[in-house]
C-alpha atoms as a PDB file:
ATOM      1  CA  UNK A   1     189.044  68.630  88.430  1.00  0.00           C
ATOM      2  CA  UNK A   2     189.388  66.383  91.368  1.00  0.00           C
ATOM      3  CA  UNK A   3     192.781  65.563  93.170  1.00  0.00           C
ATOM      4  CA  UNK A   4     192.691  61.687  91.888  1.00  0.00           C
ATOM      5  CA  UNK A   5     192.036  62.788  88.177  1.00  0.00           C
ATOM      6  CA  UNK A   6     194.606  65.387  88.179  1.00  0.00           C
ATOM      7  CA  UNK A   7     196.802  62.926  89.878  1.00  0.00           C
ATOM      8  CA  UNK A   8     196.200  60.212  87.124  1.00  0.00           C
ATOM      9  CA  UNK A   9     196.291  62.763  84.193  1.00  0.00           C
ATOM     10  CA  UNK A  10     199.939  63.903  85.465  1.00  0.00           C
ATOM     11  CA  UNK A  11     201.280  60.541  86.085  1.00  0.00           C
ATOM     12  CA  UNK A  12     199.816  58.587  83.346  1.00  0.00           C
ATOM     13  CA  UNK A  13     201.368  61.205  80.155  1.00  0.00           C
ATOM     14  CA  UNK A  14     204.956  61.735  81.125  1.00  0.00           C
ATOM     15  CA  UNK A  15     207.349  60.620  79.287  1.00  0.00           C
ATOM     16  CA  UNK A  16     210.543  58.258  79.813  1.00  0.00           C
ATOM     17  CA  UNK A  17     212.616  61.551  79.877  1.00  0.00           C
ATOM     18  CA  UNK A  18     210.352  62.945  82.553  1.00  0.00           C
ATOM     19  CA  UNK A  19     209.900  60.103  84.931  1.00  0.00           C
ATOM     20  CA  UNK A  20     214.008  58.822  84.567  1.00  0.00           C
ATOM     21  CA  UNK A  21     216.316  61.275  83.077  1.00  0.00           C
ATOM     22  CA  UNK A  22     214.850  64.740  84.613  1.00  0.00           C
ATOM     23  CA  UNK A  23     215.036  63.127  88.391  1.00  0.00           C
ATOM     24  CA  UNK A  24     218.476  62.007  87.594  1.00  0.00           C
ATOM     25  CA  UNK A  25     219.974  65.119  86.597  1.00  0.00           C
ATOM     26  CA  UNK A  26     218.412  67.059  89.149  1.00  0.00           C
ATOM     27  CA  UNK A  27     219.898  64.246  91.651  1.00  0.00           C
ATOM     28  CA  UNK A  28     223.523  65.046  89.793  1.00  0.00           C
ATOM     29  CA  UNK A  29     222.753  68.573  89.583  1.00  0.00           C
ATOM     30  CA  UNK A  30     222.334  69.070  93.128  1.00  0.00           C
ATOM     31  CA  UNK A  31     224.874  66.733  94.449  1.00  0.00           C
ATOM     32  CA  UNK A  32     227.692  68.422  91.961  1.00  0.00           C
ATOM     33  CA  UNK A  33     226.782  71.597  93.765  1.00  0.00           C
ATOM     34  CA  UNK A  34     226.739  70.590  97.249  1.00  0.00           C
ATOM     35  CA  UNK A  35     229.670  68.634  96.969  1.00  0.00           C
ATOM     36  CA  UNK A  36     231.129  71.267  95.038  1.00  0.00           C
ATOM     37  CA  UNK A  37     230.992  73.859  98.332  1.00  0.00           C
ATOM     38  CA  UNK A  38     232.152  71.129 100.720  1.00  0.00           C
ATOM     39  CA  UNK A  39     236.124  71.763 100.142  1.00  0.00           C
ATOM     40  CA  UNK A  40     235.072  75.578 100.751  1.00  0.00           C
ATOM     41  CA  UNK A  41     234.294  74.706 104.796  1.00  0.00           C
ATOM     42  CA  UNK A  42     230.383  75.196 103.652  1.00  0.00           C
ATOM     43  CA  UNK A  43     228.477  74.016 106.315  1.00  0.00           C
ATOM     44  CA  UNK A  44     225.578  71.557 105.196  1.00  0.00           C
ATOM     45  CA  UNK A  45     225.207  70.247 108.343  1.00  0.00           C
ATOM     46  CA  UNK A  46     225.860  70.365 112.356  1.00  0.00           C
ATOM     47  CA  UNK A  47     229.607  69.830 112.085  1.00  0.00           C
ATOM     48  CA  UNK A  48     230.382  70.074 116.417  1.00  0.00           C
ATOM     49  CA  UNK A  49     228.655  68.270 118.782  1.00  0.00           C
ATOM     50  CA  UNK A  50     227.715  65.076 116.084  1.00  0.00           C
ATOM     51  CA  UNK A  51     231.330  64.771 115.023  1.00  0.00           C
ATOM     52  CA  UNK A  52     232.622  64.653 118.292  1.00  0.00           C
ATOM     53  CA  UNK A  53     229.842  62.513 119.596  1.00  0.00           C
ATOM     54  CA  UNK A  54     230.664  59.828 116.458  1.00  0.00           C
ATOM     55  CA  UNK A  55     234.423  59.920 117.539  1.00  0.00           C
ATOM     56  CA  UNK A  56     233.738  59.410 121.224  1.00  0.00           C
ATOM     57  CA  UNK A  57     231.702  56.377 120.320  1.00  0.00           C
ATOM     58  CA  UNK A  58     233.988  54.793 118.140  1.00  0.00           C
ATOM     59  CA  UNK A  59     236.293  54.470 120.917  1.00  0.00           C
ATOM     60  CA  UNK A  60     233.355  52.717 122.829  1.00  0.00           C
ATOM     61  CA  UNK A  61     231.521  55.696 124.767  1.00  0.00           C
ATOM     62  CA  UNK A  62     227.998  55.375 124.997  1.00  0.00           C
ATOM     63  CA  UNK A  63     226.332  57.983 124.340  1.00  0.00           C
ATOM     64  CA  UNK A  64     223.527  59.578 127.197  1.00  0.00           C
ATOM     65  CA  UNK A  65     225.487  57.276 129.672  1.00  0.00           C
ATOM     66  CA  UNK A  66     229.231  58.643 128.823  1.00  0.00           C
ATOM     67  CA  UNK A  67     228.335  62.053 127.182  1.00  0.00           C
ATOM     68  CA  UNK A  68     225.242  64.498 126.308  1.00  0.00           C
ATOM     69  CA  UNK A  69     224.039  66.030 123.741  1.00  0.00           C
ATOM     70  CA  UNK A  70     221.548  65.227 120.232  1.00  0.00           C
ATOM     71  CA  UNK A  71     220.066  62.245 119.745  1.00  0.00           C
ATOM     72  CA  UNK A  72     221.969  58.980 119.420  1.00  0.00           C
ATOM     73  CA  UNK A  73     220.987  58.396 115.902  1.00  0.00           C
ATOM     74  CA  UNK A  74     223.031  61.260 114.542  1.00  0.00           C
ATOM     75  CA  UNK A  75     226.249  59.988 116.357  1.00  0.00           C
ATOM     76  CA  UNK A  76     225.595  56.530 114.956  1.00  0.00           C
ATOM     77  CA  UNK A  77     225.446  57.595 111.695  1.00  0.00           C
ATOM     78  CA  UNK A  78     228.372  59.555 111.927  1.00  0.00           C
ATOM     79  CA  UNK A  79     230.732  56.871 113.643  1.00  0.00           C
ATOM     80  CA  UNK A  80     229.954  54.273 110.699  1.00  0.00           C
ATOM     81  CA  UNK A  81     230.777  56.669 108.385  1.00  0.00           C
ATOM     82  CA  UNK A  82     233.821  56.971 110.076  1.00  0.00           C
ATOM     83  CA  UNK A  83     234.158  52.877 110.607  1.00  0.00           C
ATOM     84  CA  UNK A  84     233.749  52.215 106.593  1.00  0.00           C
ATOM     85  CA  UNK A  85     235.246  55.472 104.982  1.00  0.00           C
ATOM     86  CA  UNK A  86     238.005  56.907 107.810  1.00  0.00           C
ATOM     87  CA  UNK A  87     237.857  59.460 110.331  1.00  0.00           C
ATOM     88  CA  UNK A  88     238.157  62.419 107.848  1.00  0.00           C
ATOM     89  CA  UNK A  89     235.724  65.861 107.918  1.00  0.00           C
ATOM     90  CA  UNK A  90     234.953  65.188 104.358  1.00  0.00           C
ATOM     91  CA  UNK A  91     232.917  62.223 104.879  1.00  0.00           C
ATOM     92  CA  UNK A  92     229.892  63.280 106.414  1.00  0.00           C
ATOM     93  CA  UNK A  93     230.110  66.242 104.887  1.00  0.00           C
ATOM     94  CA  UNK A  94     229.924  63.939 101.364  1.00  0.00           C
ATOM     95  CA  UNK A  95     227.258  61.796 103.093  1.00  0.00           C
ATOM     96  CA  UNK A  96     224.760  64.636 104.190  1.00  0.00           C
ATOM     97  CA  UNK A  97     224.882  66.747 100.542  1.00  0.00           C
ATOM     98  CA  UNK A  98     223.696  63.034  98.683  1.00  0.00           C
ATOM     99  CA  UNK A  99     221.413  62.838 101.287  1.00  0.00           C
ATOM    100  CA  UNK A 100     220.240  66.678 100.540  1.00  0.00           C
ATOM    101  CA  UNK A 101     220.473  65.860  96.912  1.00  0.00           C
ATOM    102  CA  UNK A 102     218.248  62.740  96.970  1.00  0.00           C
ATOM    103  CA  UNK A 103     215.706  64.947  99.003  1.00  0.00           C
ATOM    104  CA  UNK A 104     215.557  67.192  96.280  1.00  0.00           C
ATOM    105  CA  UNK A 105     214.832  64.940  93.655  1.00  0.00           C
ATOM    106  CA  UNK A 106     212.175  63.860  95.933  1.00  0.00           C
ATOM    107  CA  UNK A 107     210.897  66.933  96.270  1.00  0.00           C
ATOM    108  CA  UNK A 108     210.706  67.677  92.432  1.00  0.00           C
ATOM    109  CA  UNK A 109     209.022  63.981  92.309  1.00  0.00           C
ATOM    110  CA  UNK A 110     206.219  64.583  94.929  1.00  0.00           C
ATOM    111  CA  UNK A 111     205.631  68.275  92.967  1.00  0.00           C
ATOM    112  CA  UNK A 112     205.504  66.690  89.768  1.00  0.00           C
ATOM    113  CA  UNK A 113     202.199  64.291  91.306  1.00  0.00           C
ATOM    114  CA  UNK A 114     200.318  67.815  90.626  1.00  0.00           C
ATOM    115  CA  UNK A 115     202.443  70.386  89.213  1.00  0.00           C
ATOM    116  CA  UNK A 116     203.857  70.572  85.704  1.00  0.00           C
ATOM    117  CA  UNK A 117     207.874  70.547  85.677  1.00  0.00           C
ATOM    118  CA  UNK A 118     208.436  73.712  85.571  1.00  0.00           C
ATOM    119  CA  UNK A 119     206.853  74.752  88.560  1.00  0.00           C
ATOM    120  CA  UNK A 120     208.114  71.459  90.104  1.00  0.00           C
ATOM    121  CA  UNK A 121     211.990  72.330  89.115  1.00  0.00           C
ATOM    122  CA  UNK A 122     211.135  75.303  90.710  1.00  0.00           C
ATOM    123  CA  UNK A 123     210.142  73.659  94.173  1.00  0.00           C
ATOM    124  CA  UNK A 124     213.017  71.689  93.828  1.00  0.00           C
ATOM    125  CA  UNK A 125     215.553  74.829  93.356  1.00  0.00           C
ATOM    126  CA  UNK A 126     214.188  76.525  96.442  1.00  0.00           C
ATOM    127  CA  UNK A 127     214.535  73.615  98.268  1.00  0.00           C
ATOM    128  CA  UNK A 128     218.278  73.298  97.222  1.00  0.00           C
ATOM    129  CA  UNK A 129     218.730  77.051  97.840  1.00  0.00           C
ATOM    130  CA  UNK A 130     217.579  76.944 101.140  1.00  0.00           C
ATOM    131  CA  UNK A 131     217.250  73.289 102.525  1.00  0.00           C
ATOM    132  CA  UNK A 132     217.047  74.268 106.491  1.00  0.00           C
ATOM    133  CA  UNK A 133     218.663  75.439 109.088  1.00  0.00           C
ATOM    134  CA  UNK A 134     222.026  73.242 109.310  1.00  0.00           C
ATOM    135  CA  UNK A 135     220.941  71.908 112.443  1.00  0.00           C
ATOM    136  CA  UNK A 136     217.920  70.768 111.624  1.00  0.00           C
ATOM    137  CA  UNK A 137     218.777  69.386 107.567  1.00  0.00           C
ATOM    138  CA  UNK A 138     217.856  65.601 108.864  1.00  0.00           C
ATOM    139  CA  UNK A 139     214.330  67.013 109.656  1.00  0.00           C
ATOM    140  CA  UNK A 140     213.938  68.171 106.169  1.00  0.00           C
ATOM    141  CA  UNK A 141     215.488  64.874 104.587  1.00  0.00           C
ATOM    142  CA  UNK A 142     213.075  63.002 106.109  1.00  0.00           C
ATOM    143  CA  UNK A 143     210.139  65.117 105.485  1.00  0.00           C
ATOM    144  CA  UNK A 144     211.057  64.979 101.800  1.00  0.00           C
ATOM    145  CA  UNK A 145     210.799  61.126 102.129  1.00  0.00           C
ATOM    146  CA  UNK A 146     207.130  61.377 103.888  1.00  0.00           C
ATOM    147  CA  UNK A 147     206.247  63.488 101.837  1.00  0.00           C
ATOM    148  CA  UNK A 148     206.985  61.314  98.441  1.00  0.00           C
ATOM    149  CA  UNK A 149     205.640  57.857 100.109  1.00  0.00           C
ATOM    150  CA  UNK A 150     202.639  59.967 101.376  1.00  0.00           C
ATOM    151  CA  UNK A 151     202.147  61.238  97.154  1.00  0.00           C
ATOM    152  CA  UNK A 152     202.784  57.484  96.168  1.00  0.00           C
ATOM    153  CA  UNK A 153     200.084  55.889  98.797  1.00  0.00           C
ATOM    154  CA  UNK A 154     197.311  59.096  97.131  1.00  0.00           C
ATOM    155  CA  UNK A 155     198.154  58.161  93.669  1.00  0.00           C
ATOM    156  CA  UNK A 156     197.538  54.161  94.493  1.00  0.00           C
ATOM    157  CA  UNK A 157     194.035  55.543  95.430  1.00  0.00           C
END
């Protein structure tokens, strides 16, 4: 069987429960048991350098010109987190397990293009389990969301 039929027989049987309700209880799922850990001081992300980067910046450093360290885009997504919710450690560590929770779900949707659920959940678990090193859990995000626009644009073909 060819990729595009296998594609198109996957896709085209499922049912309501399978393309609405599975995705959103593996998005609730997920997010219950990150968030869950987060009071415990588990570490879902790069807590250090990115926190202190986002505080220097809301007090108007710039950073590479004022201070070193990541990328800028991690300390800008940390200081308007700070801007709209408070300066509290709970907030990005809220923000970054939905973010790991949506990139499950997208996971188990990009399996599900060519895997039964089952083996999809599956993908989807280990993915959970073991999302990255904490460092480096904004690399896997964002591979998850390549990877499910990359399974959309194969299916439109």
């Amino acid at each position: 069987m060819n990729l595009k039929k296998q594609f198109n027989q996957s896709s085209g049987s499922t049912k309501t429960y399978e393309r609405i309700l599975v995705p959103l209880g593996i998005f609730f799922l997920s997010a219950f048991y990150l968030l869950y850990f987060c009071k415990y001081n588990f570490k879902i992300a790069d807590e250090g350098i990115p926190l202190n980067g986002a505080l220097r910046m809301l007090r108007g450093e710039i950073p590479w010109v004022d201070f070193y360290g990541y990328a800028p885009g991690r300390y800008m997504f940390y200081s308007r987190l700070f801007d709209w919710f408070g300066e509290d450690l709970m907030v990005p560590r809220r923000a970054i397990a939905l973010l790991t929770a949506g990139a499950t779900t997208l996971i188990f949707l990009s399996c599900r293009y060519v895997m039964s659920i089952p083996f999809s959940l599956t993908a989807a678990v280990l993915f959970l389990a073991a999302p990255g090193v904490y460092y480096g859990r904004y690399t896997a995000i964002f591979f998850s969301i390549a990877a499910y626009f990359a399974v959309c644009h194969l299916k439109k073909k």
